[in-house]
C-alpha atoms as a PDB file:
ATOM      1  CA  UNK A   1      25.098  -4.316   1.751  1.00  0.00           C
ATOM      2  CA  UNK A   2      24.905  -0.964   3.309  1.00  0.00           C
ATOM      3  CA  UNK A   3      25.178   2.043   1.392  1.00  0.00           C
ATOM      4  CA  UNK A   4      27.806   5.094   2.307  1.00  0.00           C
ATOM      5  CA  UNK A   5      25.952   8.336   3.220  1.00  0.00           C
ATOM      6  CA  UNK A   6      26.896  10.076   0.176  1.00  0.00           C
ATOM      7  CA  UNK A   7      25.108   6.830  -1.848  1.00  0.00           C
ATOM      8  CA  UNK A   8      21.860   7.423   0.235  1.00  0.00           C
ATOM      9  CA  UNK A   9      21.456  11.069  -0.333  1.00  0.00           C
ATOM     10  CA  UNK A  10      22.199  10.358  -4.221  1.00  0.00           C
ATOM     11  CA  UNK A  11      19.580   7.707  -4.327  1.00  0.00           C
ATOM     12  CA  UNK A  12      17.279   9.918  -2.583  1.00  0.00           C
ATOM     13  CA  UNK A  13      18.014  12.581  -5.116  1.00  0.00           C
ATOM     14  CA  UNK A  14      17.417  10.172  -8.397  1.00  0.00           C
ATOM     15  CA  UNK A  15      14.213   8.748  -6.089  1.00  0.00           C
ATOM     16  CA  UNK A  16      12.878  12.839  -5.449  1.00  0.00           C
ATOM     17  CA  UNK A  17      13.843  14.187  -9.093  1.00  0.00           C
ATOM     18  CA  UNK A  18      11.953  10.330 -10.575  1.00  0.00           C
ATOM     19  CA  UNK A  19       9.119  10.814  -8.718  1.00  0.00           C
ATOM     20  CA  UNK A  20       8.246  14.049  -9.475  1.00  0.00           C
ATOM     21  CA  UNK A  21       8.643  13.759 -12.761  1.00  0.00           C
ATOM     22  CA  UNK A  22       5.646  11.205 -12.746  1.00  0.00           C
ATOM     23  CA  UNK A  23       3.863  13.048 -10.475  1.00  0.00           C
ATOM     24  CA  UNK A  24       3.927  15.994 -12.924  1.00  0.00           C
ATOM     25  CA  UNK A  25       3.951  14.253 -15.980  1.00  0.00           C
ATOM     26  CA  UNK A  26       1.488  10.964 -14.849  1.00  0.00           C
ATOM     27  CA  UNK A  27       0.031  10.458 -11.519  1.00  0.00           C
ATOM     28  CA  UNK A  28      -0.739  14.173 -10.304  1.00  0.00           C
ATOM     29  CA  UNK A  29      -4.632  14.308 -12.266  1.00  0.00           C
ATOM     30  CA  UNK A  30      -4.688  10.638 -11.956  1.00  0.00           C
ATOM     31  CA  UNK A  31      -4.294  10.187  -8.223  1.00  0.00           C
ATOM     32  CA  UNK A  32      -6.171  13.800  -7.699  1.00  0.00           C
ATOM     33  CA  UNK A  33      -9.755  12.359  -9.320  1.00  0.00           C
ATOM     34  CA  UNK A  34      -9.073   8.987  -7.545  1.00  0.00           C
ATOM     35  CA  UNK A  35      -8.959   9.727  -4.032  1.00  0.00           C
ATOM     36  CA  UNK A  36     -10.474  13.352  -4.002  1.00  0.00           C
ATOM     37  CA  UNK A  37     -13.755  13.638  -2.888  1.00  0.00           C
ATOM     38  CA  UNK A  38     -13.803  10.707  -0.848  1.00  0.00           C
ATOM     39  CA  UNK A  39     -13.838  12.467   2.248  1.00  0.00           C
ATOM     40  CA  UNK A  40     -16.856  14.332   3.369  1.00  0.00           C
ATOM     41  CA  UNK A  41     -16.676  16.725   6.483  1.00  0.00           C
ATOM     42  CA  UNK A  42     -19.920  18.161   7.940  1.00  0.00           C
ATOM     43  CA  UNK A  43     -19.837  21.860   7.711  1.00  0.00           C
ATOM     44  CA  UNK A  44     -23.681  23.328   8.857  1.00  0.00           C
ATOM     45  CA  UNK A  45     -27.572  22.828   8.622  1.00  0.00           C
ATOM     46  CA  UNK A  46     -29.741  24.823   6.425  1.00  0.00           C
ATOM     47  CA  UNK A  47     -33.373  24.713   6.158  1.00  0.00           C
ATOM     48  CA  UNK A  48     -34.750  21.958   4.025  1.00  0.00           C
ATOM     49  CA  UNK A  49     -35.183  22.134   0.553  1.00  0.00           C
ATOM     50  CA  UNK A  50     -37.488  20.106  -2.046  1.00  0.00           C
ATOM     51  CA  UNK A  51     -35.332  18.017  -3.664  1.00  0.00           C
ATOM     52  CA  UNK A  52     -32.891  17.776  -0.569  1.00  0.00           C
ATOM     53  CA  UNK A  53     -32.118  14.010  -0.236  1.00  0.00           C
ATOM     54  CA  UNK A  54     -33.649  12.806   3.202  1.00  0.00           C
ATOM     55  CA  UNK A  55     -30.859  10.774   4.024  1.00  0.00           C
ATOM     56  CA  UNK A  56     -29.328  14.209   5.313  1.00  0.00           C
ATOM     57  CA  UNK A  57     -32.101  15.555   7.245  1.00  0.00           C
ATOM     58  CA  UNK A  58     -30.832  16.124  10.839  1.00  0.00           C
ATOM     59  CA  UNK A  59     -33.643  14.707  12.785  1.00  0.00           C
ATOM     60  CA  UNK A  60     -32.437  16.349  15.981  1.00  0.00           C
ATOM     61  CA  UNK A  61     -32.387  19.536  15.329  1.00  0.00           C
ATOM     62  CA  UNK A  62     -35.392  19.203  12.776  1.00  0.00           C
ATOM     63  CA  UNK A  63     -37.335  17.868  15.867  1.00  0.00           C
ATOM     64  CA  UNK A  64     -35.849  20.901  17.934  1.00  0.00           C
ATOM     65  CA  UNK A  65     -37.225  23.641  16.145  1.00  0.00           C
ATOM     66  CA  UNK A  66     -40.352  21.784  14.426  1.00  0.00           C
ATOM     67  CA  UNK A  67     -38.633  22.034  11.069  1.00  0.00           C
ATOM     68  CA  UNK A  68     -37.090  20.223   8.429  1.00  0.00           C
ATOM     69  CA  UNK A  69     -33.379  20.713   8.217  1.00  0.00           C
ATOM     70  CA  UNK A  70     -30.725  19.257   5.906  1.00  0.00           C
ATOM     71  CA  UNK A  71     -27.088  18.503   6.848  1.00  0.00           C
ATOM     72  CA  UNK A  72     -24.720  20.659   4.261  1.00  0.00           C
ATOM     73  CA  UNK A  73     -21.560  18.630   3.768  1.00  0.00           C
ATOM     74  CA  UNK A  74     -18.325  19.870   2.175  1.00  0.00           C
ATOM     75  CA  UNK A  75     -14.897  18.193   0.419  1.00  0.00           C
ATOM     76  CA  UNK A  76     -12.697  17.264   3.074  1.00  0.00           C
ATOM     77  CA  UNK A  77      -9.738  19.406   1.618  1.00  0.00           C
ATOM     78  CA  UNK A  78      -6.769  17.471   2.971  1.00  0.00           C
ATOM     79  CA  UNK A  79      -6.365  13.766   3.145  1.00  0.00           C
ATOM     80  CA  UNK A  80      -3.902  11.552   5.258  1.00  0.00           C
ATOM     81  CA  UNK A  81      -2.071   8.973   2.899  1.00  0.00           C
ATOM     82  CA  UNK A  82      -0.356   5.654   4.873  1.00  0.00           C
ATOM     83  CA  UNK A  83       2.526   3.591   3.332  1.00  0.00           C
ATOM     84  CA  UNK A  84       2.508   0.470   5.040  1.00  0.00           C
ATOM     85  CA  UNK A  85       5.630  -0.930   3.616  1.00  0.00           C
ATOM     86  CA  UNK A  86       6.566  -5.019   4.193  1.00  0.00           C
ATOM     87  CA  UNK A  87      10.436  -4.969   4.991  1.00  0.00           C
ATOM     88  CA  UNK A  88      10.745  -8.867   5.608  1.00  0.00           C
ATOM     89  CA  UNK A  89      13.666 -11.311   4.973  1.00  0.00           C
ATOM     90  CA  UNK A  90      11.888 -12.384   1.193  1.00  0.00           C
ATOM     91  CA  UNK A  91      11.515  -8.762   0.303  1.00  0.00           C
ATOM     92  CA  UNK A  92      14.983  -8.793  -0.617  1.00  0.00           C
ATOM     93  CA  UNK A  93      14.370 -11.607  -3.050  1.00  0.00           C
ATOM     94  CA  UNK A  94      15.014 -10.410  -6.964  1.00  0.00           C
ATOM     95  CA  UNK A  95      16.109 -12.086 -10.324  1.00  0.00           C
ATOM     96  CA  UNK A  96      15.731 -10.102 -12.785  1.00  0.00           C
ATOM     97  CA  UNK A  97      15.054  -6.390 -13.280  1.00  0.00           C
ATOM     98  CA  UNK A  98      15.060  -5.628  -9.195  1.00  0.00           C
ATOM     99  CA  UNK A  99      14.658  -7.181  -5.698  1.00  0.00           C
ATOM    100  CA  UNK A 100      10.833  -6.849  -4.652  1.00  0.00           C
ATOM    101  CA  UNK A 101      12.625  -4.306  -1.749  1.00  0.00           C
ATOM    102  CA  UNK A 102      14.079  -2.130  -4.772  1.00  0.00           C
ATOM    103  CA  UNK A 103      10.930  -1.930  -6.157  1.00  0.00           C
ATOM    104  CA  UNK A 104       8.500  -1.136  -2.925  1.00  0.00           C
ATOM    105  CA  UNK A 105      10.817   1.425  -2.039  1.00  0.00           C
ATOM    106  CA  UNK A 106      10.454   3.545  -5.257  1.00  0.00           C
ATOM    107  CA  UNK A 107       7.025   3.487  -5.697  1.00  0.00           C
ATOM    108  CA  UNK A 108       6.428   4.213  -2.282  1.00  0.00           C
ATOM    109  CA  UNK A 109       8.679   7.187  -2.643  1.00  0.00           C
ATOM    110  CA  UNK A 110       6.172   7.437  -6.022  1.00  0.00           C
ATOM    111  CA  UNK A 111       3.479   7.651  -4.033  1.00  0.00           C
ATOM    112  CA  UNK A 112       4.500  10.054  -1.316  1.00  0.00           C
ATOM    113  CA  UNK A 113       5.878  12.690  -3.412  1.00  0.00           C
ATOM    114  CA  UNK A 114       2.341  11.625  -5.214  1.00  0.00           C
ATOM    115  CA  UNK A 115       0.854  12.831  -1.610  1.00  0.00           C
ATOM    116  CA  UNK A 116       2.527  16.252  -0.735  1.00  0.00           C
ATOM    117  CA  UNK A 117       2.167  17.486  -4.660  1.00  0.00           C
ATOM    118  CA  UNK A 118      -1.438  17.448  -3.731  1.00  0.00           C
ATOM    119  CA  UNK A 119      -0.957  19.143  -0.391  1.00  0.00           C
ATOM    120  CA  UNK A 120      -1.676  15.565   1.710  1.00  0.00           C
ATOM    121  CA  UNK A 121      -0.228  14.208   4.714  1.00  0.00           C
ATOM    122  CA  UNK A 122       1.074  11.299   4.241  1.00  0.00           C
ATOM    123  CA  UNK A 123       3.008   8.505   7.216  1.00  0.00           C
ATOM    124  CA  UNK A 124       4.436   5.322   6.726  1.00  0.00           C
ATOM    125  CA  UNK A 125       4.765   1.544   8.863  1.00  0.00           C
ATOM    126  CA  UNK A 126       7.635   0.011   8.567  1.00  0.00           C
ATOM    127  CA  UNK A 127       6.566  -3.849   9.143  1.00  0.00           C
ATOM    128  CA  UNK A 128       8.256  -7.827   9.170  1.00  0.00           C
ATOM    129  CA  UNK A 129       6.567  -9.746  11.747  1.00  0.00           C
ATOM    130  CA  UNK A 130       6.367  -6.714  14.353  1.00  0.00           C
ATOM    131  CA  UNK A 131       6.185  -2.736  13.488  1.00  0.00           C
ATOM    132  CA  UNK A 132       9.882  -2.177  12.781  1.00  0.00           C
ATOM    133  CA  UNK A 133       8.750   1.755  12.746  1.00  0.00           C
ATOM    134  CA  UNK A 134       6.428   4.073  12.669  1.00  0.00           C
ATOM    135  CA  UNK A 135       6.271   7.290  11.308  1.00  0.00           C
ATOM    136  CA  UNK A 136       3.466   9.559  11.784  1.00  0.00           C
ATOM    137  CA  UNK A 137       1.743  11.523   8.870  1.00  0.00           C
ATOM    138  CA  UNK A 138       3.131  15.364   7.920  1.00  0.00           C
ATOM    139  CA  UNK A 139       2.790  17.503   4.992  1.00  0.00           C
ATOM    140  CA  UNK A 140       6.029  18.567   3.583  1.00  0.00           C
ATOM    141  CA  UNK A 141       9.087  17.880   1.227  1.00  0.00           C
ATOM    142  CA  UNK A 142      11.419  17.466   4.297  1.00  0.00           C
ATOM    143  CA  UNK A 143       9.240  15.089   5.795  1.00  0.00           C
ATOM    144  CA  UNK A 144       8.887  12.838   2.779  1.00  0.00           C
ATOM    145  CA  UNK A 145      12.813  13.238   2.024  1.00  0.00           C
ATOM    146  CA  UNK A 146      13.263  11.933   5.548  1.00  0.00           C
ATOM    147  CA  UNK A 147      10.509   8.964   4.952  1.00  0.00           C
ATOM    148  CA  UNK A 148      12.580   8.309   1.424  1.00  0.00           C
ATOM    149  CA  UNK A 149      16.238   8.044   3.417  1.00  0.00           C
ATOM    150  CA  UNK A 150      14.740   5.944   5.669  1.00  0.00           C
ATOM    151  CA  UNK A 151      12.974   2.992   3.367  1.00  0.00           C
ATOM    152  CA  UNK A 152      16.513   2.982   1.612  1.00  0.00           C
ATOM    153  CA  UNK A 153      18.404   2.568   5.002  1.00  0.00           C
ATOM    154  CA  UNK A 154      15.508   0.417   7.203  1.00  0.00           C
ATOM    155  CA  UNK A 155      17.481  -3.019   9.111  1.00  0.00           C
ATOM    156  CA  UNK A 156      14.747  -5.110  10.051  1.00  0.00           C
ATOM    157  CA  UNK A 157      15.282  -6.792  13.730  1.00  0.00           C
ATOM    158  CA  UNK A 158      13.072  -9.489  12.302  1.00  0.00           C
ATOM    159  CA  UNK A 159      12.821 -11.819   9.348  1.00  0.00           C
ATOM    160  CA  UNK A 160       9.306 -12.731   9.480  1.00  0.00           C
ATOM    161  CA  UNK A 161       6.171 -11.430   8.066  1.00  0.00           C
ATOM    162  CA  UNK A 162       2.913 -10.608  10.225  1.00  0.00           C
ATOM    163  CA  UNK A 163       0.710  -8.311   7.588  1.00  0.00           C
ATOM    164  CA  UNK A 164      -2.084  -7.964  10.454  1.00  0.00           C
ATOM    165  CA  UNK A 165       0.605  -6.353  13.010  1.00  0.00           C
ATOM    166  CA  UNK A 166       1.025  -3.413  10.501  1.00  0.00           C
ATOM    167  CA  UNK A 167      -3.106  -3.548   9.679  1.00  0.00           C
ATOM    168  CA  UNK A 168      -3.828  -3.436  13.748  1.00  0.00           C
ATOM    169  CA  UNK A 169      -1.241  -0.510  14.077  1.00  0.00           C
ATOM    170  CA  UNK A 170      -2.865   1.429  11.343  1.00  0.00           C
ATOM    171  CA  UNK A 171      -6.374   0.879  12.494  1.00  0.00           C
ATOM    172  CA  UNK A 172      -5.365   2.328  16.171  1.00  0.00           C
ATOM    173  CA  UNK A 173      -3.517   4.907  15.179  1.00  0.00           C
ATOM    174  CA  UNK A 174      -5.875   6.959  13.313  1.00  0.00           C
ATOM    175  CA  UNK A 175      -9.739   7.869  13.533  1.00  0.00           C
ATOM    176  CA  UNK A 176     -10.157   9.617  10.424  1.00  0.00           C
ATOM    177  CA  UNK A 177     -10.710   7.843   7.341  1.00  0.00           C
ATOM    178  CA  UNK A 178      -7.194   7.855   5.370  1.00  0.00           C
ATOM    179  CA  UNK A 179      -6.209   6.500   1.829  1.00  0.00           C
ATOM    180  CA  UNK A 180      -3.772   3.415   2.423  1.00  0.00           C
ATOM    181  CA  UNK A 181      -1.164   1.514   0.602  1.00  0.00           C
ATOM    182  CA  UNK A 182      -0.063  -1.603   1.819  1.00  0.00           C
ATOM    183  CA  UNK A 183       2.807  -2.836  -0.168  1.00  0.00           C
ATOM    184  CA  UNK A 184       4.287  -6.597   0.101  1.00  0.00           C
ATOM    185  CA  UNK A 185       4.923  -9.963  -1.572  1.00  0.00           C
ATOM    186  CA  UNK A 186       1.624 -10.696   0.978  1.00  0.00           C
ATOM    187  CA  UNK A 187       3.414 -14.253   2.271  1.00  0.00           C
ATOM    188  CA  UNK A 188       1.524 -14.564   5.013  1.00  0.00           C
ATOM    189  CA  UNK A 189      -1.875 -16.450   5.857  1.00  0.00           C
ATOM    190  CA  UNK A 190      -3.407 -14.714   8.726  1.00  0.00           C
ATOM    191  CA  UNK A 191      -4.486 -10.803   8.406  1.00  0.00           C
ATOM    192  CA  UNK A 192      -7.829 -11.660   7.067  1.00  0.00           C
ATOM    193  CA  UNK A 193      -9.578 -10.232  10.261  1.00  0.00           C
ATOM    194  CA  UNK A 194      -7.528  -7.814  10.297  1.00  0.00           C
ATOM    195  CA  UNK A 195      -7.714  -6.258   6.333  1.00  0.00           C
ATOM    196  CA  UNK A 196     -11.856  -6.745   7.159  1.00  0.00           C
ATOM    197  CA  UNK A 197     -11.571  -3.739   9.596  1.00  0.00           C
ATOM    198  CA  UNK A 198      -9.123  -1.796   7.868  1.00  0.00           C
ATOM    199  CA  UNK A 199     -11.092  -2.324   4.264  1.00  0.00           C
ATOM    200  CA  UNK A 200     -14.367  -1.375   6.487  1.00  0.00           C
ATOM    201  CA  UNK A 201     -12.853   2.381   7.564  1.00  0.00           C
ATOM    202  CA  UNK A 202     -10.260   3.517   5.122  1.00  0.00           C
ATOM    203  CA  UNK A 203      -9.655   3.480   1.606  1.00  0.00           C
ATOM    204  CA  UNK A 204      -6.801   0.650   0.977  1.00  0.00           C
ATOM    205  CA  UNK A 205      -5.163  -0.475  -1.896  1.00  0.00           C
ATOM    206  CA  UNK A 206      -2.959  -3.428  -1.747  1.00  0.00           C
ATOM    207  CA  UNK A 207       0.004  -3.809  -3.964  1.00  0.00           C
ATOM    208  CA  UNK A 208       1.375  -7.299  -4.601  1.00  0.00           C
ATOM    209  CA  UNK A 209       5.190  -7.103  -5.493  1.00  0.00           C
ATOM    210  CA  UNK A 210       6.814 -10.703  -6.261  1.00  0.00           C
ATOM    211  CA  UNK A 211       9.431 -12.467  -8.330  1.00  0.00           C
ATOM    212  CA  UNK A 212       9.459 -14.294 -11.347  1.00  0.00           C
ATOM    213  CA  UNK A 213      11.391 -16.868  -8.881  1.00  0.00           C
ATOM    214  CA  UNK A 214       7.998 -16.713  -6.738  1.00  0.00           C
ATOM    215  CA  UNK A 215       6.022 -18.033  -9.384  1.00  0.00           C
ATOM    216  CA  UNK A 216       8.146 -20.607 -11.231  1.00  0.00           C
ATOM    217  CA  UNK A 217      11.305 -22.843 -10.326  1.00  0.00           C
ATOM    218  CA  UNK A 218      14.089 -22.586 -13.398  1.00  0.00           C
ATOM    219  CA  UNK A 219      14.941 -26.561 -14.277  1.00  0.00           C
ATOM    220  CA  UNK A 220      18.237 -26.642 -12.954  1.00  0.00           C
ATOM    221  CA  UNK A 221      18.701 -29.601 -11.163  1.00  0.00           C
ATOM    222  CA  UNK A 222      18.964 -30.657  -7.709  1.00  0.00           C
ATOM    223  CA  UNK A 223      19.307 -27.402  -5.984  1.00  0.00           C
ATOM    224  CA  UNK A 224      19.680 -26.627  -2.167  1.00  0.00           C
ATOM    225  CA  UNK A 225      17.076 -23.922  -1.168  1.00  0.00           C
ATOM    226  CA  UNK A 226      16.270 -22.142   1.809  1.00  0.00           C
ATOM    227  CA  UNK A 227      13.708 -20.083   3.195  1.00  0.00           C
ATOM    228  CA  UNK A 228      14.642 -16.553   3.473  1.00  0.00           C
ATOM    229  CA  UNK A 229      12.239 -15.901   6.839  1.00  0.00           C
ATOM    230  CA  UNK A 230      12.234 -19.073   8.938  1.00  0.00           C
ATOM    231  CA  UNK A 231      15.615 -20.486   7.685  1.00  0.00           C
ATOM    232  CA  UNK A 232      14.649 -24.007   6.309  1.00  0.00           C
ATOM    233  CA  UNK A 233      16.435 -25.439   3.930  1.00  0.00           C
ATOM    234  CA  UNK A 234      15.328 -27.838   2.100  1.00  0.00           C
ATOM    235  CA  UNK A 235      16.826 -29.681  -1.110  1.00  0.00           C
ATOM    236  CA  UNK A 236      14.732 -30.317  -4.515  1.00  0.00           C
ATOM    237  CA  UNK A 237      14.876 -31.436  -7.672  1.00  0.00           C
ATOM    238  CA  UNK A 238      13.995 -28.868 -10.420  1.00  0.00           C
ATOM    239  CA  UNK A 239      14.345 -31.048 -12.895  1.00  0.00           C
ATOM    240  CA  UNK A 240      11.150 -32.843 -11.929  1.00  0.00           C
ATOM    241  CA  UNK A 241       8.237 -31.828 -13.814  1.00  0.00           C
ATOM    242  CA  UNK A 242       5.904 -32.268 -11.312  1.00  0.00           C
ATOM    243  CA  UNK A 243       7.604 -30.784  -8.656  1.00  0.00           C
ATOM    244  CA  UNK A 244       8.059 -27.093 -10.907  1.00  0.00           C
ATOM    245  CA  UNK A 245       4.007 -27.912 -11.145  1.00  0.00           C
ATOM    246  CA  UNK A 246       3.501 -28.036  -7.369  1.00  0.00           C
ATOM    247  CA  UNK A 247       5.390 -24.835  -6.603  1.00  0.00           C
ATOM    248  CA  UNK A 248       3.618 -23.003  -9.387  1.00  0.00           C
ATOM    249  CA  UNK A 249      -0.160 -24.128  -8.223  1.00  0.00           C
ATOM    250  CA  UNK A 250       0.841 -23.353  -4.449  1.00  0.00           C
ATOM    251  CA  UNK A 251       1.640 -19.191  -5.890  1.00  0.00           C
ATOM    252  CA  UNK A 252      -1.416 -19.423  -7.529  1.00  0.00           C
ATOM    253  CA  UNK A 253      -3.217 -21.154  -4.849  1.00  0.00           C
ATOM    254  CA  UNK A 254      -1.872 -18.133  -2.521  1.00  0.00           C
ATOM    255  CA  UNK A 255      -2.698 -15.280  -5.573  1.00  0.00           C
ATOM    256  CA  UNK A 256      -6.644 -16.537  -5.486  1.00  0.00           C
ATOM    257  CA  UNK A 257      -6.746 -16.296  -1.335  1.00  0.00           C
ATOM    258  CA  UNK A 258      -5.381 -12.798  -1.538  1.00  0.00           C
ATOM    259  CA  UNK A 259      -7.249 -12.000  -4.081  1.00  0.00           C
ATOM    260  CA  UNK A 260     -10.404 -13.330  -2.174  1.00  0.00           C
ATOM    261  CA  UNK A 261      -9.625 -11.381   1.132  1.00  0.00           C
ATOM    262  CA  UNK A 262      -9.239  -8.344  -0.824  1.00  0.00           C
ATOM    263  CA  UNK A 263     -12.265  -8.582  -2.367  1.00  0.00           C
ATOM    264  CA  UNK A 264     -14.440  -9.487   0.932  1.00  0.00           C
ATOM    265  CA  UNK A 265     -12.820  -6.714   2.470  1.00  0.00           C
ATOM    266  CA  UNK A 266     -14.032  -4.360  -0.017  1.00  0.00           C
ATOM    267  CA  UNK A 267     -10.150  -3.629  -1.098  1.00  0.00           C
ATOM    268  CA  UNK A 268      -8.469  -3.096  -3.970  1.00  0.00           C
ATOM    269  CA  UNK A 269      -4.981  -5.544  -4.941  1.00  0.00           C
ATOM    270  CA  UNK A 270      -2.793  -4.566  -7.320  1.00  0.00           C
ATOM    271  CA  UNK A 271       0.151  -7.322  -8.539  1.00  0.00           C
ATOM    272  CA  UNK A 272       3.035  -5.826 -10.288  1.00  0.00           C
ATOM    273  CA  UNK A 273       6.370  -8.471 -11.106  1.00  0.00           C
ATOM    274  CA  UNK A 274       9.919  -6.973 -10.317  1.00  0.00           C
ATOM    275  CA  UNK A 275      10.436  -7.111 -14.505  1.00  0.00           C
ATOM    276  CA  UNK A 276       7.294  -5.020 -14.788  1.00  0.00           C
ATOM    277  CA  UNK A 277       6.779  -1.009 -15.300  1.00  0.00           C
ATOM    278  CA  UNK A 278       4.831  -0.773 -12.376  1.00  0.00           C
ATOM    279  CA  UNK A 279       4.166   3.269 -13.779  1.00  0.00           C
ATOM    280  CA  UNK A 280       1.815   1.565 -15.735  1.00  0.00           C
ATOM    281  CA  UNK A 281      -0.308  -0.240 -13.209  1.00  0.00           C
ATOM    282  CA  UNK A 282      -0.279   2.489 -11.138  1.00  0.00           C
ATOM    283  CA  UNK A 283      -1.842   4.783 -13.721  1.00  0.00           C
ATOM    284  CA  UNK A 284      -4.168   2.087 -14.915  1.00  0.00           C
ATOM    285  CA  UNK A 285      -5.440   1.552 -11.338  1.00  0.00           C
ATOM    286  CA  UNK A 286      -6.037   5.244 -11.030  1.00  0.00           C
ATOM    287  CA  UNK A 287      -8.021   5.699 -14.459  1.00  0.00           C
ATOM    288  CA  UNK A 288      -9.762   2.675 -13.768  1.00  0.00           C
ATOM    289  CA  UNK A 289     -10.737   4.336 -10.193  1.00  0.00           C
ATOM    290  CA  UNK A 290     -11.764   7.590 -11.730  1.00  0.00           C
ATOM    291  CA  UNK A 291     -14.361   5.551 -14.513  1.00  0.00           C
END
């Protein structure tokens, strides 16, 4: 259902007045200690000291003069924040508390707001199983207002979901090291290449949004379903024990291989259920990051 104009810019204004409300109140020290620092940007060389650790001798310019000298390295003072946000058909699944869409969409607007409070850029990929959009990192509340209008109004072309088309856009479209979200239900079995080189330059943090309905089939019967990405329909009977059984083991069959990849890839996955206060992952993750 689309919304009017005046709908969007009042759900922009609850999303803007929300989220800085946790950034103030929550996130702001939170998110501050857990990405700051990170970055590293080479400022000079300075004659070597005792105590210096070697690892940051320059041993060109050392050789040069015929002198020990130490690289002097500074915070980077700015970092660039990505949103890579899945917009797919089964995004718009939801039973209870909010479609998995609802959800993304707010705490990516979290999370940018998150960004320019602490004077970051931050962009965003718009994904299904192509890049829907892209929309290049800026600092600013205009920018992010225009970023928050947009995830509330984004029509996918596609139904699909293709995680590694949004990883390879993000790896070639920036050389500096950024901070990264990627936020989806993750169904989808072929990105692992893909998260390895992303994981390998930037600083990503998946975040797992799904369903109760994901997880576990309500014993109602013989019931006509039908996949919300490919279109198959298929008809089952809830009622059986064992077949409620299957569909559980195959999400937590799918939970252990993300949670594998993520690992490997030296990532960090987050999983937060529509009927959960993801506010309180969030700020777990970033304590837990700042221990």
């Amino acid at each position: 259902m689309s919304l009017t104009t005046a709908e969007i810019l009042k759900k922009v204004r609850e999303l803007e007045i929300k989220s800085k409300k946790l950034t103030r109140h929550i996130f702001t020290g939170e998110y501050h200690s857990a990405f700051k620092g990170r970055g590293m940007l080479f400022k000079e060389v300075r004659d070597y000291h005792a105590g210096d650790d070697i690892r940051f001798i320059d041993w060109n310019v050392s050789a040069r003069f015929n002198h020990p000298y130490s690289k002097v390295f500074e915070e980077e003072r700015e970092l660039t924040v990505m949103l890579m946000v899945d917009v797919s058909a089964s995004s718009l699944v939801g039973t209870t508390h909010a479609r998995k869409k609802d959800m993304i969409t707010e705490m990516a607007a979290v999370l940018a707001f998150s960004a320019i409070s602490n004077n970051d850029k931050v962009g965003l990929i718009f994904f299904s199983d192509s890049v829907e959009k892209f929309i290049p990192p800026k600092k600013g509340r205009d920018h992010v207002l225009y970023m928050v209008r947009t995830l509330l109004t984004m029509e996918p072309s596609k139904k699909g979901t293709k995680i590694g088309e949004a990883l390879r856009r993000f790896n070639n479209s920036t050389r500096q090291k950024c901070i990264a979200f990627l936020l989806s239900d993750f169904l989808d079995n072929d990105f692992n290449d893909d998260l390895k080189v992303a994981g390998k330059k930037h600083d990503l943090v998946g975040i797992k949004v799904y369903d109760k309905l994901d997880m576990q089939l309500p014993d109602a019967g013989l019931m006509q379903v039908k996949d919300a990405e490919t279109g198959e329909q298929q008809l089952i009977d809830t009622s059986d024990f064992s077949v409620r059984k299957q569909y559980q083991e195959a999400f937590f069959q799918h939970t252990n291989y993300c949670k594998s990849i993520f690992t490997h890839a030296g990532s960090d996955l987050l999983h937060i259920r529509t009927d959960e206060d993801y506010v309180k992952v969030l700020q777990k993750f970033f304590i837990g990051r700042n221990k």
